[in-house]
N, C-alpha and C. Protein backbone atom coordinates (compact mmCIF):
# COMPACT_ATOMS: atom_id res chain seq x y z
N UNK A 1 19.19 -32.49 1.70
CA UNK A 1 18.39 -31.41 1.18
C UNK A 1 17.23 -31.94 0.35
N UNK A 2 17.43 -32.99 -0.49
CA UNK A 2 16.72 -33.42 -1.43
C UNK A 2 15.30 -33.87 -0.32
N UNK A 3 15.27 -34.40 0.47
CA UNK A 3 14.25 -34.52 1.50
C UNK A 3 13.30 -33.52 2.18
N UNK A 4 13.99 -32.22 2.06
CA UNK A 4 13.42 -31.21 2.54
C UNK A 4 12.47 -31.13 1.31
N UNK A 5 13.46 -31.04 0.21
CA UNK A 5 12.69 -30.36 -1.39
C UNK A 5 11.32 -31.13 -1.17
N UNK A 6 11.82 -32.48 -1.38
CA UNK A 6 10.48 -33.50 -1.13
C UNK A 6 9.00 -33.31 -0.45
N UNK A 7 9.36 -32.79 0.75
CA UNK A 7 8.80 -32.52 2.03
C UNK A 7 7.96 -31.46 1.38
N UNK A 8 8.86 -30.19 0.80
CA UNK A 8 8.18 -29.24 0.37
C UNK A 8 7.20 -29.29 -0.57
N UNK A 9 7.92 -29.93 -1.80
CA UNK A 9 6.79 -30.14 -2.68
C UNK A 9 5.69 -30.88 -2.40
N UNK A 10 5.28 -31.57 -1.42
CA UNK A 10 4.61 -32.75 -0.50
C UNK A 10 3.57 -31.37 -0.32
N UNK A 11 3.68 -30.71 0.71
CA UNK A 11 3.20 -29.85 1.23
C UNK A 11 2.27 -28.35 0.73
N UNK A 12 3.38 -27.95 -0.73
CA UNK A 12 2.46 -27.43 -1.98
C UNK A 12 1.98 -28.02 -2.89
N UNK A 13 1.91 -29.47 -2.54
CA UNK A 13 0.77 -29.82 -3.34
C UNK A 13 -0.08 -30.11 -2.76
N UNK A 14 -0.25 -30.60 -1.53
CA UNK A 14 -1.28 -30.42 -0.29
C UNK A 14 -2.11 -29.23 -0.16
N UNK A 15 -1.33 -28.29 -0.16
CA UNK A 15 -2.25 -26.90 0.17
C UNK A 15 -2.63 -26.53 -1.28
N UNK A 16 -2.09 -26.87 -2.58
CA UNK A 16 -2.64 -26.03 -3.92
C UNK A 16 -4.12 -27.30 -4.40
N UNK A 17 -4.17 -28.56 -4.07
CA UNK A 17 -5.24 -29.07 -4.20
C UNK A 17 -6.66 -29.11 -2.59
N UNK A 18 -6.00 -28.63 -1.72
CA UNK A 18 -6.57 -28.21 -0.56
C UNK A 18 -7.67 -26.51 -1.48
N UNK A 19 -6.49 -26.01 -2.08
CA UNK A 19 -6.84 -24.81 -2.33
C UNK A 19 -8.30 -24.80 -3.53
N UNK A 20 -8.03 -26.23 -4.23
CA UNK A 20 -8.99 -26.41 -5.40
C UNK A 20 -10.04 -26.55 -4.74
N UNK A 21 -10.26 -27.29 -3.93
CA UNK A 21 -10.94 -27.68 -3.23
C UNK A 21 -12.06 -26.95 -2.36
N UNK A 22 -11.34 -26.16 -1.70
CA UNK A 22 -11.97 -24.83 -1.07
C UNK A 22 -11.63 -23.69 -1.76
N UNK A 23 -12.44 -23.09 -3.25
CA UNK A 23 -11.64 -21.93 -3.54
C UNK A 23 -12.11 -20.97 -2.80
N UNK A 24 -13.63 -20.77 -1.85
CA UNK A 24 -13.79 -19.88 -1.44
C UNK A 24 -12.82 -19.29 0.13
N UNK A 25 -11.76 -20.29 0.06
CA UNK A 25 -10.62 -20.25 0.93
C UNK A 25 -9.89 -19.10 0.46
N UNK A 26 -9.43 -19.55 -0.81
CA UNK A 26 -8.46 -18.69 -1.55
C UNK A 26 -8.91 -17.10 -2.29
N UNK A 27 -10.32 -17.04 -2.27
CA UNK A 27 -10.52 -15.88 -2.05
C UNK A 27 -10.39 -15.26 -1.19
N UNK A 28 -10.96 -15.65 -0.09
CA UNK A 28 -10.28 -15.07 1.41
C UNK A 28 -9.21 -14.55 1.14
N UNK A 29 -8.57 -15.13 1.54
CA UNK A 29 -6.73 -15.13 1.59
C UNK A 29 -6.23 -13.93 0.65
N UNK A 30 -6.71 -14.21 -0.26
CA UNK A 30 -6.60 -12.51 -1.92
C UNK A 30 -7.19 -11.84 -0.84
N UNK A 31 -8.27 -11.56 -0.74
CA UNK A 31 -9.02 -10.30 0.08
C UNK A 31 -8.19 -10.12 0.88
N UNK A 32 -7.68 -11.14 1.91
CA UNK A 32 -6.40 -10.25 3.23
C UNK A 32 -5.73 -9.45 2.70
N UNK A 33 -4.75 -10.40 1.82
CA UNK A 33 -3.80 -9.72 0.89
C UNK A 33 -3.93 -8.18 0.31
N UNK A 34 -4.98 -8.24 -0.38
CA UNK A 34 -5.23 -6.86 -1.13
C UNK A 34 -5.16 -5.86 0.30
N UNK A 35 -6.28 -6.29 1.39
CA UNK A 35 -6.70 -5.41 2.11
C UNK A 35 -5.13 -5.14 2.70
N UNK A 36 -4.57 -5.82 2.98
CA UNK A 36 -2.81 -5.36 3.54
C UNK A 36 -2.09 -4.32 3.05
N UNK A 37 -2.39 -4.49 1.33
CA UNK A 37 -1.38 -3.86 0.30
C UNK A 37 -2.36 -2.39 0.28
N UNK A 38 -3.77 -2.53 0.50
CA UNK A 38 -4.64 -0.97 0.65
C UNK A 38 -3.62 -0.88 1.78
N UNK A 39 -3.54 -1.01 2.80
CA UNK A 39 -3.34 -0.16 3.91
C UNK A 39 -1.98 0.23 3.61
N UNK A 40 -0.76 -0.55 2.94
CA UNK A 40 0.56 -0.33 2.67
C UNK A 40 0.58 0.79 2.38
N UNK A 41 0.04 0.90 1.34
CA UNK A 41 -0.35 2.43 0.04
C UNK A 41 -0.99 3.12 0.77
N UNK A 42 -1.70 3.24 0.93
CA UNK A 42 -2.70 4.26 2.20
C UNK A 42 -1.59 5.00 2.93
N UNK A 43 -0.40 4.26 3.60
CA UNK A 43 0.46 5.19 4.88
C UNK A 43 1.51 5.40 3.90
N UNK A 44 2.16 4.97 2.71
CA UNK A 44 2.93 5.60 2.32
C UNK A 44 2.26 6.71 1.45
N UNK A 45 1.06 6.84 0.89
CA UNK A 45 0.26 7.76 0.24
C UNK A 45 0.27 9.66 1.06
N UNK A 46 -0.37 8.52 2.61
CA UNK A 46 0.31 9.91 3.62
C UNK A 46 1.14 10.38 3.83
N UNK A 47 2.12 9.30 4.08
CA UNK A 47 4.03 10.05 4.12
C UNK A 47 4.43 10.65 3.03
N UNK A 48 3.34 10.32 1.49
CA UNK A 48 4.30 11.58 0.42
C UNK A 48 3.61 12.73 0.85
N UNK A 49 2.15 12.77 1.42
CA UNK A 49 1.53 14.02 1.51
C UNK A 49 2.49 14.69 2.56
N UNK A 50 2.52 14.32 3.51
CA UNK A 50 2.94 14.78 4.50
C UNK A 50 4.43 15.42 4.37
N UNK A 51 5.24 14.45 3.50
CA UNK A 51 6.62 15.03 3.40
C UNK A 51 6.35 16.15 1.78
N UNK A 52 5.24 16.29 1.56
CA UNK A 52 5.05 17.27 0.12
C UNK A 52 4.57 18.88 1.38
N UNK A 53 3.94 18.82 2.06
CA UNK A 53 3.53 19.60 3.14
C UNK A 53 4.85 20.11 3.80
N UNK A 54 5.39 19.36 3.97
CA UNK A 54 6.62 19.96 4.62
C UNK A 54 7.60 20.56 4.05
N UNK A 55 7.85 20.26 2.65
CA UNK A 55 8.88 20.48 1.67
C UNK A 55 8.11 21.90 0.90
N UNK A 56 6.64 22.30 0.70
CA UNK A 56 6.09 23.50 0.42
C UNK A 56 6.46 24.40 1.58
N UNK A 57 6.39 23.76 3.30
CA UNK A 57 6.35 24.99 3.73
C UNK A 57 7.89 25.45 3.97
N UNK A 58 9.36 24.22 3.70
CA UNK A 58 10.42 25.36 3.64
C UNK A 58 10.70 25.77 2.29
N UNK A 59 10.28 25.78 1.50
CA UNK A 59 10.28 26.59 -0.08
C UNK A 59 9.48 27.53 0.86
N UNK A 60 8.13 27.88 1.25
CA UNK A 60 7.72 29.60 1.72
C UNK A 60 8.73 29.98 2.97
N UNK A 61 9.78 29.32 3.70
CA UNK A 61 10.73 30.06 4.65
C UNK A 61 11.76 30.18 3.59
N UNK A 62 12.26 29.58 2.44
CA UNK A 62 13.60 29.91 1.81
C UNK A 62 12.91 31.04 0.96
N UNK A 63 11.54 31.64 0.42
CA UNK A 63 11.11 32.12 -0.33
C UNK A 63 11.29 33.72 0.23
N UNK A 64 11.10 33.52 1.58
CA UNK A 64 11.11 34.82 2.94
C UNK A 64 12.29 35.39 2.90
N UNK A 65 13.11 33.95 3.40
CA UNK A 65 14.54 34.60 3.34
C UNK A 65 15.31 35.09 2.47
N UNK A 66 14.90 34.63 0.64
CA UNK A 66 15.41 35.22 0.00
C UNK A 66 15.10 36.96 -0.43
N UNK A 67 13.67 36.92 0.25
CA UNK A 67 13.39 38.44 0.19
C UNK A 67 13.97 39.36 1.22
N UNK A 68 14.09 38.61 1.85
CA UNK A 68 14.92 39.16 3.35
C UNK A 68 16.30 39.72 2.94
N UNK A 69 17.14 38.69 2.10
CA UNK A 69 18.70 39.26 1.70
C UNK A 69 18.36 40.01 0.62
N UNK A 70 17.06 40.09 -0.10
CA UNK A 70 16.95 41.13 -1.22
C UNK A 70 17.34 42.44 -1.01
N UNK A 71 16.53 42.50 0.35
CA UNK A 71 16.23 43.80 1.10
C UNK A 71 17.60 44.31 1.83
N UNK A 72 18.23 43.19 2.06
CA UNK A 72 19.62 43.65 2.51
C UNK A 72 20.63 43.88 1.81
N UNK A 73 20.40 43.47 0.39
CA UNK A 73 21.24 43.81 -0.30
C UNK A 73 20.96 45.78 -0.96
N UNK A 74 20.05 45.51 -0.89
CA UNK A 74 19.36 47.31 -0.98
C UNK A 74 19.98 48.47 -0.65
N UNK A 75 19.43 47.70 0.57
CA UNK A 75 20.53 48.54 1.88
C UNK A 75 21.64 48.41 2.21
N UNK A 76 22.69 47.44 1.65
CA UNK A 76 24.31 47.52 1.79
C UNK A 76 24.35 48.49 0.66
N UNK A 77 23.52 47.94 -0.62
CA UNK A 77 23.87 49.30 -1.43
C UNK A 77 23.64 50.89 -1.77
N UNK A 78 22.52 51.14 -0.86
CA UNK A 78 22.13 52.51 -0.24
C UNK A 78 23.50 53.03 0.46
N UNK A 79 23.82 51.75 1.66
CA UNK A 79 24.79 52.48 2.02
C UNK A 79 26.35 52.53 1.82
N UNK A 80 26.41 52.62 0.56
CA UNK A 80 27.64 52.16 -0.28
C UNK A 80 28.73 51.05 0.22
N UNK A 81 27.94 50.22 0.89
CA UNK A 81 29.20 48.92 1.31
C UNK A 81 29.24 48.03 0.20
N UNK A 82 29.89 48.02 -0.80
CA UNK A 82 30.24 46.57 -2.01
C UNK A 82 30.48 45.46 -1.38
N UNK A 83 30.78 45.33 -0.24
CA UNK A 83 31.64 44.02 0.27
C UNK A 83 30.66 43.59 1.30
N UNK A 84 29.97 44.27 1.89
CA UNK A 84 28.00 43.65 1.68
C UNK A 84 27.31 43.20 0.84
N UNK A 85 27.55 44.15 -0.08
CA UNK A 85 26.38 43.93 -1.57
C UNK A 85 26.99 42.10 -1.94
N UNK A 86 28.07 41.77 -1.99
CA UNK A 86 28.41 40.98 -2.49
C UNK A 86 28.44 39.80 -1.96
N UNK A 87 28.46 39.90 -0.32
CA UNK A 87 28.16 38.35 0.26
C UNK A 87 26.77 38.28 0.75
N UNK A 88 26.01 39.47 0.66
CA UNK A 88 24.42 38.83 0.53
C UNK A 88 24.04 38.38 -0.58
N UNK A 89 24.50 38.53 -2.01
CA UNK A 89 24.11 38.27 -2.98
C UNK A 89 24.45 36.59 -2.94
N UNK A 90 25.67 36.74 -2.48
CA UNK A 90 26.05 35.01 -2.52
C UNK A 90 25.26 34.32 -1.22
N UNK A 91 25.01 34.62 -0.41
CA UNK A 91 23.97 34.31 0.41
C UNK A 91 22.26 33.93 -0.38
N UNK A 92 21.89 35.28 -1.07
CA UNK A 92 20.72 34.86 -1.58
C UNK A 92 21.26 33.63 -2.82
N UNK A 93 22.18 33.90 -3.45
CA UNK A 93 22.43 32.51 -4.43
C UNK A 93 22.05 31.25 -4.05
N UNK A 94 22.99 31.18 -2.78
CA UNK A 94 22.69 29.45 -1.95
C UNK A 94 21.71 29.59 -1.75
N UNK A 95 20.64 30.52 -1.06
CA UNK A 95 19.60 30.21 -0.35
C UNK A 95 18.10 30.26 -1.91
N UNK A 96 18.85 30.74 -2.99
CA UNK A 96 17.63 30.29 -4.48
C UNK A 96 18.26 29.02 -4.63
N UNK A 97 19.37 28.49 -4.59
CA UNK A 97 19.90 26.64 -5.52
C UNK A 97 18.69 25.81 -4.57
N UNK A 98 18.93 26.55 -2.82
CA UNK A 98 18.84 25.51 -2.23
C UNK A 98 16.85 25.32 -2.42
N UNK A 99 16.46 26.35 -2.75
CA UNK A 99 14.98 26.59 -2.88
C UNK A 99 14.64 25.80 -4.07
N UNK A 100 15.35 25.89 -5.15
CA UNK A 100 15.22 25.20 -6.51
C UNK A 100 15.33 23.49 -5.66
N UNK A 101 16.29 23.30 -4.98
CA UNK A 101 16.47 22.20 -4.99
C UNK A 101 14.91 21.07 -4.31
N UNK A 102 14.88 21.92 -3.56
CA UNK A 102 13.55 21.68 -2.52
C UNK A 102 11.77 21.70 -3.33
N UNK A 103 12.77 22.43 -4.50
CA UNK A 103 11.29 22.42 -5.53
C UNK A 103 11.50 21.32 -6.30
N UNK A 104 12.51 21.05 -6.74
CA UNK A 104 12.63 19.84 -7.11
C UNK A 104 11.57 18.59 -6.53
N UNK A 105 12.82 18.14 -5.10
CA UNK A 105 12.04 17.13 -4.56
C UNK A 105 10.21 17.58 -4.56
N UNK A 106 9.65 18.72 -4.34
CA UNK A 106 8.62 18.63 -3.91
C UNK A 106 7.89 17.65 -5.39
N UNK A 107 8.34 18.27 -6.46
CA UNK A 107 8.02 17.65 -7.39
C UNK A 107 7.68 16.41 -7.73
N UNK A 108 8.82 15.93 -7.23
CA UNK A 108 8.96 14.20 -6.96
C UNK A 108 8.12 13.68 -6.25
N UNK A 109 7.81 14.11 -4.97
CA UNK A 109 6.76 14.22 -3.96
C UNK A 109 5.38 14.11 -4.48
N UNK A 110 5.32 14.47 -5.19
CA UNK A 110 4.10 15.17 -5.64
C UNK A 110 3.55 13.94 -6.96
N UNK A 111 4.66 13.54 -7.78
CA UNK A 111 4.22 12.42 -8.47
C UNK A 111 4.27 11.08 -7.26
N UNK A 112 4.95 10.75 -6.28
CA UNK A 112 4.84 9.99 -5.48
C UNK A 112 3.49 9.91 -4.90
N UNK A 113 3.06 10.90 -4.64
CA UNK A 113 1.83 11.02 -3.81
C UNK A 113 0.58 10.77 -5.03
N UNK A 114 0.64 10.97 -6.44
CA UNK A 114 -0.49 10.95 -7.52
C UNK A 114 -0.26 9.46 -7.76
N UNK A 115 0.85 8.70 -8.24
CA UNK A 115 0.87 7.89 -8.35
C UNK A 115 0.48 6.35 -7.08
N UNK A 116 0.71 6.90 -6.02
CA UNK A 116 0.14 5.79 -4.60
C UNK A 116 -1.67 6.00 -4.85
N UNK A 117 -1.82 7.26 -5.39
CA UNK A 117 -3.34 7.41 -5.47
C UNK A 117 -4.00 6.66 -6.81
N UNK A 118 -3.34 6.36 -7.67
CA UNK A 118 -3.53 5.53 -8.44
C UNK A 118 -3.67 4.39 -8.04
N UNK A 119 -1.99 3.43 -7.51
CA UNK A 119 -1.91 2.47 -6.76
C UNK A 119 -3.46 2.40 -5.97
N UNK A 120 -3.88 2.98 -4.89
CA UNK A 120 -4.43 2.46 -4.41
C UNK A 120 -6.25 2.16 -4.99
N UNK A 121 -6.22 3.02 -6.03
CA UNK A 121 -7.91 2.99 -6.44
C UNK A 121 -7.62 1.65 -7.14
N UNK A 122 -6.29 1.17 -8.04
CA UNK A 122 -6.20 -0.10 -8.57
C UNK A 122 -6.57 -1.54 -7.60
N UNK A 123 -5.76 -1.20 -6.39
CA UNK A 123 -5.93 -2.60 -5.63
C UNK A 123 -7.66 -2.34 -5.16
N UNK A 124 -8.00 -1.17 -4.60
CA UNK A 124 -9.02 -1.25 -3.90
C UNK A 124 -10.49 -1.87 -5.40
N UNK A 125 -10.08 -1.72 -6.33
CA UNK A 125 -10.99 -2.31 -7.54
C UNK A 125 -10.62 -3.62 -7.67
N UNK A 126 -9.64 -4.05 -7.20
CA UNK A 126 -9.45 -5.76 -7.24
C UNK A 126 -10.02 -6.23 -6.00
N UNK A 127 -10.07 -5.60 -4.97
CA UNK A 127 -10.60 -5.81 -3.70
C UNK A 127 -12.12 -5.84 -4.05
N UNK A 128 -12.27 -5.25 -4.55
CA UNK A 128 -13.97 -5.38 -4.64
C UNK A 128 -14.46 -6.31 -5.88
N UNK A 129 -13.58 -6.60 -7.17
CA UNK A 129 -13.28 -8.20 -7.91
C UNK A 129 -13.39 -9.32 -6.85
N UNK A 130 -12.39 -9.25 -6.23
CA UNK A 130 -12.57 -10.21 -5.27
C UNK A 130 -13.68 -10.52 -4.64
N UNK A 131 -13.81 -9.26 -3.38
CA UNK A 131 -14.95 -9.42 -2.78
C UNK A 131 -16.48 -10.30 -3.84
N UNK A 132 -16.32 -9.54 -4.72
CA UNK A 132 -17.87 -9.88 -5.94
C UNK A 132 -17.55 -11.86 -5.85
N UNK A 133 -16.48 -11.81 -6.33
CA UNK A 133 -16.16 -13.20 -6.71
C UNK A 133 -15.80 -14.06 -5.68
N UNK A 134 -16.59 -13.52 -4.40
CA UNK A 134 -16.34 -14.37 -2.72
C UNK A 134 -17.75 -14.48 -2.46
N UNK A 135 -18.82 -13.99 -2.93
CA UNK A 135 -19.95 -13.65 -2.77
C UNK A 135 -20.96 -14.44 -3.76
N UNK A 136 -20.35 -14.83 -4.84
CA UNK A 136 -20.95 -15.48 -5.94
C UNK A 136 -20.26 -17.19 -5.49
N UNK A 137 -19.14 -17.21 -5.20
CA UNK A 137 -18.70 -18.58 -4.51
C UNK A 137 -19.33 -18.95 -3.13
N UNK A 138 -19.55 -18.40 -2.13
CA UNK A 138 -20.88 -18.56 -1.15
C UNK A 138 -21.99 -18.75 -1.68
N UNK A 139 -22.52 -17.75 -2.73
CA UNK A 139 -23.97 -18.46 -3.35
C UNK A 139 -24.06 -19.39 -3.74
N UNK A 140 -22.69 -19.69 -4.71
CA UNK A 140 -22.61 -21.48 -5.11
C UNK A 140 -22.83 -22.61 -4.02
N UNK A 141 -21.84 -22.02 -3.24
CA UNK A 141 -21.95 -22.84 -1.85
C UNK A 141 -22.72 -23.58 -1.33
N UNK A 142 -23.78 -21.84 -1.26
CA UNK A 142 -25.14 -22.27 -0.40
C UNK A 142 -25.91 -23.26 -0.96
N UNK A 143 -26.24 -22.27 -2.48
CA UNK A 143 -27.29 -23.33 -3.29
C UNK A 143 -26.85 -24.64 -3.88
N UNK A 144 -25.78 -25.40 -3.16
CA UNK A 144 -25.47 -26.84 -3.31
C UNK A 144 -25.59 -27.34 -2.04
N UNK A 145 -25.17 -26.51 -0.45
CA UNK A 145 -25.93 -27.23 0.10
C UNK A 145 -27.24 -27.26 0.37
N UNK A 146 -27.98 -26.09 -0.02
CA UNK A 146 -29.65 -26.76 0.09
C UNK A 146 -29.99 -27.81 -1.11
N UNK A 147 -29.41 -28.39 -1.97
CA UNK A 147 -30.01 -29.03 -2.86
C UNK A 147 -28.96 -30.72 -2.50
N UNK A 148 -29.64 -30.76 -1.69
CA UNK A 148 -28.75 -32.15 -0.85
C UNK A 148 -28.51 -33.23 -2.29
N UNK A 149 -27.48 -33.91 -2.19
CA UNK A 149 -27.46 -35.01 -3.63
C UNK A 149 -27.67 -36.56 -2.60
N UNK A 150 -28.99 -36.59 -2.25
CA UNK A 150 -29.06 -37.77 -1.65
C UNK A 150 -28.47 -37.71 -0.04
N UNK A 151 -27.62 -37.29 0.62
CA UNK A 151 -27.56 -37.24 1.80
C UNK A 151 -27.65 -36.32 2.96
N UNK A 152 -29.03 -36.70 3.68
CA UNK A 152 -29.54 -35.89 4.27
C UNK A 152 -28.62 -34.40 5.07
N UNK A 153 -27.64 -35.34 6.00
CA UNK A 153 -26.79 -34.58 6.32
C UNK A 153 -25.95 -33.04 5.65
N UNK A 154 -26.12 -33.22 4.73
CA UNK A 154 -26.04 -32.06 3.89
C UNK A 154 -26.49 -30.72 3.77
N UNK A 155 -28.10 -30.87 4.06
CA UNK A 155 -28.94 -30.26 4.15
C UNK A 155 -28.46 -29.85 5.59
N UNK A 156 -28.16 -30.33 6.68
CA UNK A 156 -27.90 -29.57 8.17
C UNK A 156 -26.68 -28.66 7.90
N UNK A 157 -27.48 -27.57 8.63
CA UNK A 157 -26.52 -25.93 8.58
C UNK A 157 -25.43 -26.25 9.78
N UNK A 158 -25.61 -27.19 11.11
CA UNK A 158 -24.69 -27.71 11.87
C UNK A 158 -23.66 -28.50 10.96
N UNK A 159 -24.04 -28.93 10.64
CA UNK A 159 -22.73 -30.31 9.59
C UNK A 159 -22.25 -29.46 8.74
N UNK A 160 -22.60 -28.40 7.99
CA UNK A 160 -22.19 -27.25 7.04
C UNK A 160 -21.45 -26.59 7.49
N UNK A 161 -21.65 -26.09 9.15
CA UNK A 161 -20.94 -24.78 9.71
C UNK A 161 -19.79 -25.95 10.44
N UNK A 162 -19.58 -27.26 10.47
CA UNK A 162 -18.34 -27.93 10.59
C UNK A 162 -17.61 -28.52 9.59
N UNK A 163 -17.92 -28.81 8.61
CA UNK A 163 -17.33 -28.77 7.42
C UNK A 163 -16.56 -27.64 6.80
N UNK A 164 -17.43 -26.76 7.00
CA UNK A 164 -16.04 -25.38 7.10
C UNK A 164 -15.54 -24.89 8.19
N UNK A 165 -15.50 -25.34 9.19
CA UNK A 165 -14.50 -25.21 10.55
C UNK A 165 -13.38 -26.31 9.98
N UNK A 166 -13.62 -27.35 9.67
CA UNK A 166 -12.80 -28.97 9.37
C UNK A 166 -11.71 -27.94 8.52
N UNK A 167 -12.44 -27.59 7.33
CA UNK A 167 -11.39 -26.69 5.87
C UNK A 167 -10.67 -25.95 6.67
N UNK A 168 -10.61 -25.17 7.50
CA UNK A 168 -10.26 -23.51 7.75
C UNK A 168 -9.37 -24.27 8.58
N UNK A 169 -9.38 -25.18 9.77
CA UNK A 169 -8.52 -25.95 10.29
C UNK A 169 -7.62 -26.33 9.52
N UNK A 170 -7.86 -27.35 8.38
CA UNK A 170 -6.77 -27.55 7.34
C UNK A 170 -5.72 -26.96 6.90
N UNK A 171 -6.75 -26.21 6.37
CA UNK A 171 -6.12 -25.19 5.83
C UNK A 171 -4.93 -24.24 6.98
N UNK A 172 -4.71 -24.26 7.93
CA UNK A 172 -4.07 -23.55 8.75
C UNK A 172 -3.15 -24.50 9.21
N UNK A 173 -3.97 -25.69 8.96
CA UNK A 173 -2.64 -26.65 9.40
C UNK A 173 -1.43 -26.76 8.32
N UNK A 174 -1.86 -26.64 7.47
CA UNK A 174 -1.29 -27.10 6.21
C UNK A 174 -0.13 -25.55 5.58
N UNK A 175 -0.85 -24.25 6.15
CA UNK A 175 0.13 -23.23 6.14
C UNK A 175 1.41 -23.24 7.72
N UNK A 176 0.77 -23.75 8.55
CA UNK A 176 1.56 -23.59 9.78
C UNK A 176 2.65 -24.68 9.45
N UNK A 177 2.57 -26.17 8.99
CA UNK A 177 3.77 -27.01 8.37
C UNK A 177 4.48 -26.45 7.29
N UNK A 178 3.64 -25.76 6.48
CA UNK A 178 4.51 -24.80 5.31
C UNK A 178 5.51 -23.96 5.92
N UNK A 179 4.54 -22.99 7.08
CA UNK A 179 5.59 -22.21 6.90
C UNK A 179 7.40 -22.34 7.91
């Protein structure tokens, strides 16, 4: 085992000074990330809407039906049946717990769904941290390679646009042995 450990730590320290190296790598990589965790929040954001939509519209069918046994209880007692009057009433009972209950969850629902909307304006403001701070690391980028330190090669946007093919390779090599 101790060889594996080895191996491993070999390997995160490969990719965390790989990472110094290229940080505009590791911005990347945050930006996936975030953009993943937007979309996470995004579909569970919909599934509270969606299950808050559904849970309002049987609270308005338990809301019906309880007017429904209202009305029948009316009329068992118009027409002097007690032993009507008394199992619609217990009918409308279950059918108010079960309405309360459904108001409940919607409730829950309902902070589920405010709170993912939070969640997501948070990540999507780190997403755009990021982004800012991927954009200012390219400018660095750039304006070091136009200001060549003595070797010409530097200055070529060919040798530039393979030097970061070389990284991005690395870098993939170095997650594909990781993982």
């Amino acid at each position: 085992m101790s060889l594996l450990d080895d191996v491993n730590r070999l390997l995160e320290a490969r990719l965390e000074e790989f990472m110094r190296k290229n940080p505009h790598l590791e911005l990347q990589a945050m930006e996936e990330k975030l953009q993943q965790q937007l979309e996470e929040v995004q579909r569970l954001v919909l599934q509270a809407e969606a299950d808050q939509k559904r849970t309002e519209a049987q609270i308005l069918t338990l809301a019906k039906e309880i007017q429904r046994w209202d009305e029948r209880i009316k009329l068992a007692k118009q027409a002097g049946r007690e032993d009507l009057v008394t199992r619609a009433q217990q009918r409308q009972v279950e059918l108010l717990r079960q309405g309360n209950q459904a108001w409940g969850q919607m409730e829950v629902l309902r902070d589920r769904y405010r709170q993912g909307q939070e969640l997501y304006e948070k990540i999507a403001k780190r997403r755009q941290e990021v982004q800012a701070m991927a954009k200012q690391a390219q400018a660095a980028r750039t304006t070091q390679s136009s200001t060549p330190p003595g070797n010409p090669s530097s200055a070529d946007p060919l040798e530039e646009t393979f030097r970061h093919l070389e990284a991005e390779l690395e870098l993939q090599e170095i997650r594909r042995q990781h993982s």
